[in-house]
Protein backbone atom coordinates (compact mmCIF):
# COMPACT_ATOMS: atom_id res chain seq x y z
CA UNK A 1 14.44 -4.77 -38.34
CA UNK A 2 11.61 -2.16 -37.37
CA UNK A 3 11.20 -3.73 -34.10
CA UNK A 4 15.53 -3.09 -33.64
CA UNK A 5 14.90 0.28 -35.26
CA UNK A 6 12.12 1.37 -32.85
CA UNK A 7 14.17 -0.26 -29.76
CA UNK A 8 17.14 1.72 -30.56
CA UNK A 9 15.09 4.80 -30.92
CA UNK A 10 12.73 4.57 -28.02
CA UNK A 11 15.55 3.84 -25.94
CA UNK A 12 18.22 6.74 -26.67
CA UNK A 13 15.26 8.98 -26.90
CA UNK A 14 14.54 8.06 -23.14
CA UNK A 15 17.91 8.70 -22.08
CA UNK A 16 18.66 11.72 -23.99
CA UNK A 17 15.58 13.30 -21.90
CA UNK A 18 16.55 11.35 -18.87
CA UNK A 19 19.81 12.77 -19.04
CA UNK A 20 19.22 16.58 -19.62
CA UNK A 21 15.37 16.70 -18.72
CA UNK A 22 14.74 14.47 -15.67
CA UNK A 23 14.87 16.72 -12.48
CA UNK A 24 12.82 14.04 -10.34
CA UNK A 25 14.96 13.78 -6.87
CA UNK A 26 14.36 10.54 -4.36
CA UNK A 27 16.26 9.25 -2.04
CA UNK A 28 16.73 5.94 -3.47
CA UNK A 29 17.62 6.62 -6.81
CA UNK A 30 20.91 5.25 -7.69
CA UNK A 31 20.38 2.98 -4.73
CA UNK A 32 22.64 -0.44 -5.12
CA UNK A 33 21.35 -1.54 -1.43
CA UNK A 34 18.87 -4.65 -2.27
CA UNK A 35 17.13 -3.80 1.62
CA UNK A 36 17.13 -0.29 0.80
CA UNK A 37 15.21 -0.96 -2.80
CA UNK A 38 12.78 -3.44 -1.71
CA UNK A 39 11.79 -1.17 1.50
CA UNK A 40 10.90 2.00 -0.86
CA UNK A 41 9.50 -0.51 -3.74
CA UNK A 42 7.26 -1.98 -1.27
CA UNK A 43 6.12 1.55 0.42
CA UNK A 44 5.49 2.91 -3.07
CA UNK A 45 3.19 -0.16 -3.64
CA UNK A 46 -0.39 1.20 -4.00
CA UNK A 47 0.99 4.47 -3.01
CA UNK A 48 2.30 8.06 -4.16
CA UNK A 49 6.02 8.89 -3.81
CA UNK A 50 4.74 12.41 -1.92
CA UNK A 51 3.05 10.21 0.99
CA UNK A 52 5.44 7.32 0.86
CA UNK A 53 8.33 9.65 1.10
CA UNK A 54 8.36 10.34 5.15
CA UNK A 55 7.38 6.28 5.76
CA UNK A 56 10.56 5.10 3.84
CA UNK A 57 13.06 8.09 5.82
CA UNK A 58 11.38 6.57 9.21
CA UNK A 59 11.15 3.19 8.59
CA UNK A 60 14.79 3.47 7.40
CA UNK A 61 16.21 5.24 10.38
CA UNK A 62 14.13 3.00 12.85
CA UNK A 63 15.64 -0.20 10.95
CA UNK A 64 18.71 0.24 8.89
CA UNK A 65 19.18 -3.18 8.07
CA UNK A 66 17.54 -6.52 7.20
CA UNK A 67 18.32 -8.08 10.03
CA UNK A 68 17.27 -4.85 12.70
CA UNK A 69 14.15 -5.39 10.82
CA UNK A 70 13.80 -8.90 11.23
CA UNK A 71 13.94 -8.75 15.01
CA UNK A 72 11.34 -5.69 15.20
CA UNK A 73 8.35 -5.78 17.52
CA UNK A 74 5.80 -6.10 15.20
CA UNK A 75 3.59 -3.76 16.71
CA UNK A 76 6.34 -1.05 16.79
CA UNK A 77 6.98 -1.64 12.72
CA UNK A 78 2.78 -1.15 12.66
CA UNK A 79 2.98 2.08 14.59
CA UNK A 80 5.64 3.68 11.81
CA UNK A 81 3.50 2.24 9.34
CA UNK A 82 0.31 3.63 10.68
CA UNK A 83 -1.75 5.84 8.06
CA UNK A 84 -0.41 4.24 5.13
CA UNK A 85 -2.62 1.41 4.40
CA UNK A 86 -2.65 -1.81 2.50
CA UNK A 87 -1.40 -3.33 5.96
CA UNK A 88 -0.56 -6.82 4.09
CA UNK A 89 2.60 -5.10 2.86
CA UNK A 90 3.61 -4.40 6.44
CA UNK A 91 2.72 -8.12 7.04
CA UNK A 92 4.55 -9.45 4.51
CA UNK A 93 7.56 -7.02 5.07
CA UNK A 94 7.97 -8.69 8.46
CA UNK A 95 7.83 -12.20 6.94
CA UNK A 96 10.30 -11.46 4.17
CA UNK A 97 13.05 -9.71 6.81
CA UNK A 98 12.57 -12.97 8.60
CA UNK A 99 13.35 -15.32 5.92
CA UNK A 100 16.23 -13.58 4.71
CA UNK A 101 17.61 -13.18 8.05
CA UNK A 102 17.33 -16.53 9.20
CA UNK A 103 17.47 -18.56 6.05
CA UNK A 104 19.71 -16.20 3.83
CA UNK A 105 22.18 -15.04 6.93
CA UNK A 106 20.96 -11.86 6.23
CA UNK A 107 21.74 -11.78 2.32
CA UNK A 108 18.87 -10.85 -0.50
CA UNK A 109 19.08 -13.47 -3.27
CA UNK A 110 20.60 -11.85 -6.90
CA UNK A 111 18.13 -13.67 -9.06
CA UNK A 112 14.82 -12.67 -10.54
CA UNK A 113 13.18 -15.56 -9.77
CA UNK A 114 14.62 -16.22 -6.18
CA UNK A 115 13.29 -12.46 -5.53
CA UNK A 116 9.94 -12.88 -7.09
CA UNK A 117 9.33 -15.89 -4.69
CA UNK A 118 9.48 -13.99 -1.86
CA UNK A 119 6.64 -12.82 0.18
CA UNK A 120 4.88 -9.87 -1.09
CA UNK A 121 7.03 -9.25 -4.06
CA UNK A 122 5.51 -9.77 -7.41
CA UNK A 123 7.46 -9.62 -11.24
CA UNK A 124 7.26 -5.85 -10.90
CA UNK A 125 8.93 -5.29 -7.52
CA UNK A 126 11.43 -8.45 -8.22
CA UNK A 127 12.67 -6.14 -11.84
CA UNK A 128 12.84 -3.25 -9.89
CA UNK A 129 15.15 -5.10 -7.07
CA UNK A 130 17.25 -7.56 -9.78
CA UNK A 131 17.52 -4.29 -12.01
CA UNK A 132 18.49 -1.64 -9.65
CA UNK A 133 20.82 -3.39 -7.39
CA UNK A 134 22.13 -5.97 -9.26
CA UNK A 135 21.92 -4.70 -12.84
CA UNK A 136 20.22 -7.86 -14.28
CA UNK A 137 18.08 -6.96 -17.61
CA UNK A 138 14.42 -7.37 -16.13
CA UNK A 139 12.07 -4.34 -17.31
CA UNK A 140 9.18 -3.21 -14.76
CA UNK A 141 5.94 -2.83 -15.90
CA UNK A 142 3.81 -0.95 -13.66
CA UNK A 143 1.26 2.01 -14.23
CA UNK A 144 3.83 4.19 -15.54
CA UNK A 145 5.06 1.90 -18.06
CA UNK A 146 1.87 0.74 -18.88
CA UNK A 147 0.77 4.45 -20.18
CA UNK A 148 3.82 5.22 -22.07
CA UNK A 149 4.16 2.34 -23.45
CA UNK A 150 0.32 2.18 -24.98
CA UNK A 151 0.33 5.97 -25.79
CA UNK A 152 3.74 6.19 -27.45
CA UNK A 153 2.91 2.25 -29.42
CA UNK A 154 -0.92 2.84 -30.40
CA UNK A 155 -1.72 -0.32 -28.02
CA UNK A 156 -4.83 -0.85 -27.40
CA UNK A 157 -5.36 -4.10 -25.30
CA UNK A 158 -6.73 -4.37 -21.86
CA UNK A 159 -3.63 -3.81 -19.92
CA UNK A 160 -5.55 -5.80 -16.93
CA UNK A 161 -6.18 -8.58 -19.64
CA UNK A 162 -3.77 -11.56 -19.76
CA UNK A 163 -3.01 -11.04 -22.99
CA UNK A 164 -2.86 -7.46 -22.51
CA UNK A 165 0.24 -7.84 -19.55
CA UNK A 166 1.73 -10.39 -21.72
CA UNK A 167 2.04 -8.04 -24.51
CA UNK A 168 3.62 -5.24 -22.46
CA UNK A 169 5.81 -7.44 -20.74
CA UNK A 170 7.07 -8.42 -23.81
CA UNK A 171 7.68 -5.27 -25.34
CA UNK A 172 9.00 -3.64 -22.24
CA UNK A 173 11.38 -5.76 -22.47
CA UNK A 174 12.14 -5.70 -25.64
CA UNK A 175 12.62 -1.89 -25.32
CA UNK A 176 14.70 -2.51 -22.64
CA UNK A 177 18.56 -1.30 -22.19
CA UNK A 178 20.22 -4.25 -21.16
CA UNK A 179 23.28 -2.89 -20.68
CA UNK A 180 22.38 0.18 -18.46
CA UNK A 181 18.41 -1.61 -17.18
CA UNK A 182 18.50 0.04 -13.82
CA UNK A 183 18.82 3.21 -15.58
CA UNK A 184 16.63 2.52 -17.96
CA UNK A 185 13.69 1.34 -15.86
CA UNK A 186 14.28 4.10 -13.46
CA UNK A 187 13.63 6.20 -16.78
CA UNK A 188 10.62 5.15 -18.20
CA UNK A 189 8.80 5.35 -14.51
CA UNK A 190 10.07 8.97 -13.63
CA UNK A 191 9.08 10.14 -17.60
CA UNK A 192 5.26 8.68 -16.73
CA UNK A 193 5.32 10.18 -13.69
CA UNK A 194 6.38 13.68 -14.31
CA UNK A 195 5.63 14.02 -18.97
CA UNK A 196 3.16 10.63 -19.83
CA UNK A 197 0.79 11.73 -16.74
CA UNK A 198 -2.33 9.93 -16.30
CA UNK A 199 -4.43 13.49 -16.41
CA UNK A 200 -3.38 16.58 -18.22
CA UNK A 201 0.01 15.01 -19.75
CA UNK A 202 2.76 17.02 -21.15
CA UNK A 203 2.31 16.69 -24.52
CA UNK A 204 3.96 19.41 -25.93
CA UNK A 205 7.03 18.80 -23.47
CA UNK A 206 7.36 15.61 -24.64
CA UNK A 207 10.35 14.05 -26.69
CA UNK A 208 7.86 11.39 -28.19
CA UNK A 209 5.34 13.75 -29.55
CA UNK A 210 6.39 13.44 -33.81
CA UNK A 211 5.88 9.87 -32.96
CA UNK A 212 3.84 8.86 -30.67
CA UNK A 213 0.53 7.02 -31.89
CA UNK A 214 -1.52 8.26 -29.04
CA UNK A 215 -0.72 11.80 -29.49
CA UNK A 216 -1.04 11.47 -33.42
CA UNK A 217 -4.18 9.93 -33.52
CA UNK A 218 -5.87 12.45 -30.85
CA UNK A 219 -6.24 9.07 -28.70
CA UNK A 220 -4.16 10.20 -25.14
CA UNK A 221 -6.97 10.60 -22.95
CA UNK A 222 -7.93 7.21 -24.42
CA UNK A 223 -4.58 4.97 -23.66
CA UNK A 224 -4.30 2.90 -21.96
CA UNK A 225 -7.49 0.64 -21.90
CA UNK A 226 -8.36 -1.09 -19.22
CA UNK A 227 -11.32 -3.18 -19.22
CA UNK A 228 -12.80 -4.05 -15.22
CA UNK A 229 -14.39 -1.93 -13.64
CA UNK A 230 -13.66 -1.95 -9.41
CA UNK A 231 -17.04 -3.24 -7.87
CA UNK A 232 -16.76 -1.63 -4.13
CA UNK A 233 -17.88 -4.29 -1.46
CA UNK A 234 -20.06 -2.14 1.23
CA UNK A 235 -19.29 -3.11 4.61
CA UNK A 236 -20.71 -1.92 7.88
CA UNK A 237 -18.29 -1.72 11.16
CA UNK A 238 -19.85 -1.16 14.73
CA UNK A 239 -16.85 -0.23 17.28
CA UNK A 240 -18.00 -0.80 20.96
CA UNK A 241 -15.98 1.19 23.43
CA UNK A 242 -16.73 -0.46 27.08
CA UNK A 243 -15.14 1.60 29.47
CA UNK A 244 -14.51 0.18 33.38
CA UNK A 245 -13.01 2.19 35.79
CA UNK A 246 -11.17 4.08 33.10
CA UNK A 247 -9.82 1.36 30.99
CA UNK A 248 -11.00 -0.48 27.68
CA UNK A 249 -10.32 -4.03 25.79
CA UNK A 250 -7.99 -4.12 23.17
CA UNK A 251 -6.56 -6.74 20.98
CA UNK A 252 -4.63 -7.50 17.93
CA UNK A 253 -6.53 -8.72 15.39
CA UNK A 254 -5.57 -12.19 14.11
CA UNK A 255 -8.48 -12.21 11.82
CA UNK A 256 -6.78 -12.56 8.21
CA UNK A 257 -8.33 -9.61 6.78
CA UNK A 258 -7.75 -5.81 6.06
CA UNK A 259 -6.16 -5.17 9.44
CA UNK A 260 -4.70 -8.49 10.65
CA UNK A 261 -1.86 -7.46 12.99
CA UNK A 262 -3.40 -4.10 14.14
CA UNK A 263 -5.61 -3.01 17.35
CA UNK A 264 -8.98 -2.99 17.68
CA UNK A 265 -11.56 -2.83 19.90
CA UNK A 266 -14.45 -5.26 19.58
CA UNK A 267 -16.16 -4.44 17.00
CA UNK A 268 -20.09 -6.02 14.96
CA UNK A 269 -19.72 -6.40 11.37
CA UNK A 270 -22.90 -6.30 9.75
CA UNK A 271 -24.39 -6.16 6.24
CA UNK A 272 -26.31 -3.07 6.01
CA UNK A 273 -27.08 -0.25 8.67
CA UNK A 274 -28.20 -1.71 11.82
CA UNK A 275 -30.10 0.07 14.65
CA UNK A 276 -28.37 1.00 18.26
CA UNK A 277 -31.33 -1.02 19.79
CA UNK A 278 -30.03 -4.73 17.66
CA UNK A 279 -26.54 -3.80 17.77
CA UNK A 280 -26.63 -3.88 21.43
CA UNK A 281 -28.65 -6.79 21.64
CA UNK A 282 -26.25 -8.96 19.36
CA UNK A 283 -23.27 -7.42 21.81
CA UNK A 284 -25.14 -8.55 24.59
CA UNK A 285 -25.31 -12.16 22.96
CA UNK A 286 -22.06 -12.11 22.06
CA UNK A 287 -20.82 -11.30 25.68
CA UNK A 288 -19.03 -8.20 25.13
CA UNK A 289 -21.22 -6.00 26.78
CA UNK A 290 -22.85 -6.94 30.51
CA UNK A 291 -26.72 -7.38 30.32
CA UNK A 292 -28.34 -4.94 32.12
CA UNK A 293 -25.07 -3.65 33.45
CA UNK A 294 -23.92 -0.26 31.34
CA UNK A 295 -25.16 3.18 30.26
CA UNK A 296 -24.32 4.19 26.63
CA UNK A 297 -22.31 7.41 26.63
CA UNK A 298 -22.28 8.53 23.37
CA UNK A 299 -22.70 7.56 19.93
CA UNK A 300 -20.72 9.25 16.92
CA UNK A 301 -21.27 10.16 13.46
CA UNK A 302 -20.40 7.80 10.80
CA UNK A 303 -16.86 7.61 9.56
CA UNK A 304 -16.26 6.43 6.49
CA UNK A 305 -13.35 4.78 4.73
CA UNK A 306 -12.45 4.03 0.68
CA UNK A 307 -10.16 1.20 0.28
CA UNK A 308 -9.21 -0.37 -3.25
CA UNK A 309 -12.15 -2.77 -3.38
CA UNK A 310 -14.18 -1.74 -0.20
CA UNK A 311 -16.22 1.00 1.02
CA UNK A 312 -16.57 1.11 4.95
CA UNK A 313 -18.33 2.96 7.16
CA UNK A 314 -17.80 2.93 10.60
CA UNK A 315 -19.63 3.95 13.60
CA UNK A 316 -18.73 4.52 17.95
CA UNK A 317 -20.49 3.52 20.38
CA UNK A 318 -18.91 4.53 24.14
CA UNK A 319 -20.46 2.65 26.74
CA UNK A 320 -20.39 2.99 31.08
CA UNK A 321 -19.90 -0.34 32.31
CA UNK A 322 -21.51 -1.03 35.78
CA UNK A 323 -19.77 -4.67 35.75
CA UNK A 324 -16.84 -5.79 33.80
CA UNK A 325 -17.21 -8.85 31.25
CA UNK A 326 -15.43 -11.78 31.32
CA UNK A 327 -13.65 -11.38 27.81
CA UNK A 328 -11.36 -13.93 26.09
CA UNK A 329 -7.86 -13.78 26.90
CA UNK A 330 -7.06 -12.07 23.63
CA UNK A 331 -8.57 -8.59 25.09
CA UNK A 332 -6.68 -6.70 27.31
CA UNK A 333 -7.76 -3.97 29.35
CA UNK A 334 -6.12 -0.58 28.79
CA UNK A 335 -5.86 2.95 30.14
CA UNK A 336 -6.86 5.56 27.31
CA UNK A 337 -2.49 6.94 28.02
CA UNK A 338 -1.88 3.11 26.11
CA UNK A 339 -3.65 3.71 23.24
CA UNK A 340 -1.21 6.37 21.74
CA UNK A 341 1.08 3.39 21.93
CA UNK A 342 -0.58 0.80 20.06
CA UNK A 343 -0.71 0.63 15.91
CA UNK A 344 -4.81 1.22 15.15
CA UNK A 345 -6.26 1.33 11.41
CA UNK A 346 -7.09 4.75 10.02
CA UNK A 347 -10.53 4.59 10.65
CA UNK A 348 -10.18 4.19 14.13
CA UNK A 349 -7.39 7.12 14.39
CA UNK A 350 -9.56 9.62 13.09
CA UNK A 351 -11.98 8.63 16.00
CA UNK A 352 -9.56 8.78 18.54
CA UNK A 353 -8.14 12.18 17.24
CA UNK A 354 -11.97 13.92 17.25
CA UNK A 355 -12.04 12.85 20.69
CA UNK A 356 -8.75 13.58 21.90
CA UNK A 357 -9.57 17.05 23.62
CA UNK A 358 -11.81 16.06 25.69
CA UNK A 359 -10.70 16.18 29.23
CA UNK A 360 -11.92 12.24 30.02
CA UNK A 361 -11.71 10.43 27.10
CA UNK A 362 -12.86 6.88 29.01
């Protein structure tokens, strides 16, 4: 009975301040499209509505459809997607488009679990699609629901424990709407986003506040709990840039790691800061560089890159080559004009983009 009572009053209290409060504008709210969902769901994965914003409006007008998507060049989808990270979701994007296209006829399944067994889309992203397009009662828990729900309920599990995401699961759905759950979810994320903030939350703003466990008990800056800690894996990337008679090898890397599908240019991964002396040694070894045959230009300043679970730096060396080296047929040779054209991680962009003004960049 207090479980009903607390349902029926978490719930209208959402949608009383949903309904005269919420101001929150994005394009795909009130979106019944399935393609149009699961493009800005899977954006907005790992990322902020702000920066996701301009991807969805390009990636949208460049491919309106599932099927326009599913016969993309992938390095043309990589290009749009370029500064936005997390490259698996691009991946996976491209996989997904595929199967529904040619196994589906173009047609996103209307079940929770069908969705949830596609590529790249998890429970959350499958509520968000079965709720929002086809009005099927499946709650989302992600970071937003995950702090109101702990703050306003006292809750003080792990929420990156199992038992912990098996508890919120539960109640979110339990708190659920089923009649209106689009609505509903739609809701709960835009009142963490913009009142139940991670930092400096509205409080006082807040339609929760005579009730709300976290706010009673002085215990906001507390909720939620969450137990592991991110251990940052230090990595060390050595770019080579062998230039011959203007041009420079570049492939896509088929390597399934951070950047699988993107350019690069051969590159030494090594543990811990190497000197110029053993890097070219090992390149030399490795046959990417001519023995005896090349002058090295320049060398730049480290760059350095924070991913979810890694820390990179990365470093440039430009070399003169006196003799070209036979390279697999993966590399080919470009003009510095085709680089603007191909999809590059971040890391390498902001290299490029230092040395853009120079008048010969190869």
């Amino acid at each position: 009975m207090l479980l009903k009572k607390s349902k029926s009053s978490f719930s209208s209290t959402l949608f009383a301040w949903n309904l005269t409060k919420n101001h929150r504008k994005m394009p795909w709210k009130g979106e019944k499209d399935p393609y149009r969902i699961w493009l800005s769901e899977i954006i907005l994965q790992q990322t902020r509505v702000e920066q996701g914003l301009g991807y969805y409006k390009r990636m949208l007008k460049a491919y309106p459809t599932v099927k326009k998507l599913a016969k993309a060049d992938d390095n043309q989808v990589f290009k749009i997607w370029e500064g936005l990270g997390y490259y698996s979701r691009c991946r996976n994007l491209l996989e997904t488009a595929r199967f529904i296209a040619d196994k589906k006829r173009g047609v996103f399944p209307d079940s929770f679990e069908e969705l949830k067994s596609l590529k790249g889309v998890g429970p959350y992203t499958a509520a968000a699609i079965a709720s929002f397009a086809f009005d099927l009662p499946h709650a989302v828990v992600d970071g937003n629901v995950f702090r109101v729900l702990a703050r306003v309920f006292g809750i003080e599990l792990p929420i990156d424990s199992t038992e912990g995401k098996k508890k919120f699961t539960e109640l979110a759905n339990s708190m659920m709407d089923r009649e209106q759950p689009g609505t509903y979810n739609q809701a709960i994320m835009d009142f963490g986003a913009t009142i139940c903030k991670p930092r400096a939350p509205n409080c006082q703003s807040c339609p929760f506040k005579k009730t709300c466990l976290a706010f009673l008990g002085k215990k906001v800056s507390q909720l939620p709990v969450k137990h592991k800690k991110i251990v940052l894996k230090h990595r060390w990337f050595y770019f080579l840039l062998p230039s011959y008679r203007g041009q420079l090898p570049v492939k896509i890397r088929t390597e399934k790691d951070i950047w699988q599908g993107l350019a690069a240019f051969p590159m030494l991964e090594r543990e811990k800061e190497t000197s110029i002396k053993a890097l070219l040694k090992l390149a030399e070894k490795n046959k990417l560089i001519p023995a005896n045959a090349y002058v090295v230009e320049s060398i730049s300043a480290l760059y350095r890159q924070t991913l979810s679970h890694q820390l990179i730096a990365g470093q440039f060396i430009r070399i003169r080559l006196r003799k070209k080296p036979a390279l697999d047929k993966e590399w080919k040779w470009q003009h510095a004009d085709a680089l603007k054209s191909q999809a590059f991680p971040q890391l390498i962009n902001q290299y490029l983009s230092a040395i853009a003004t120079q008048t010969i960049l190869f």
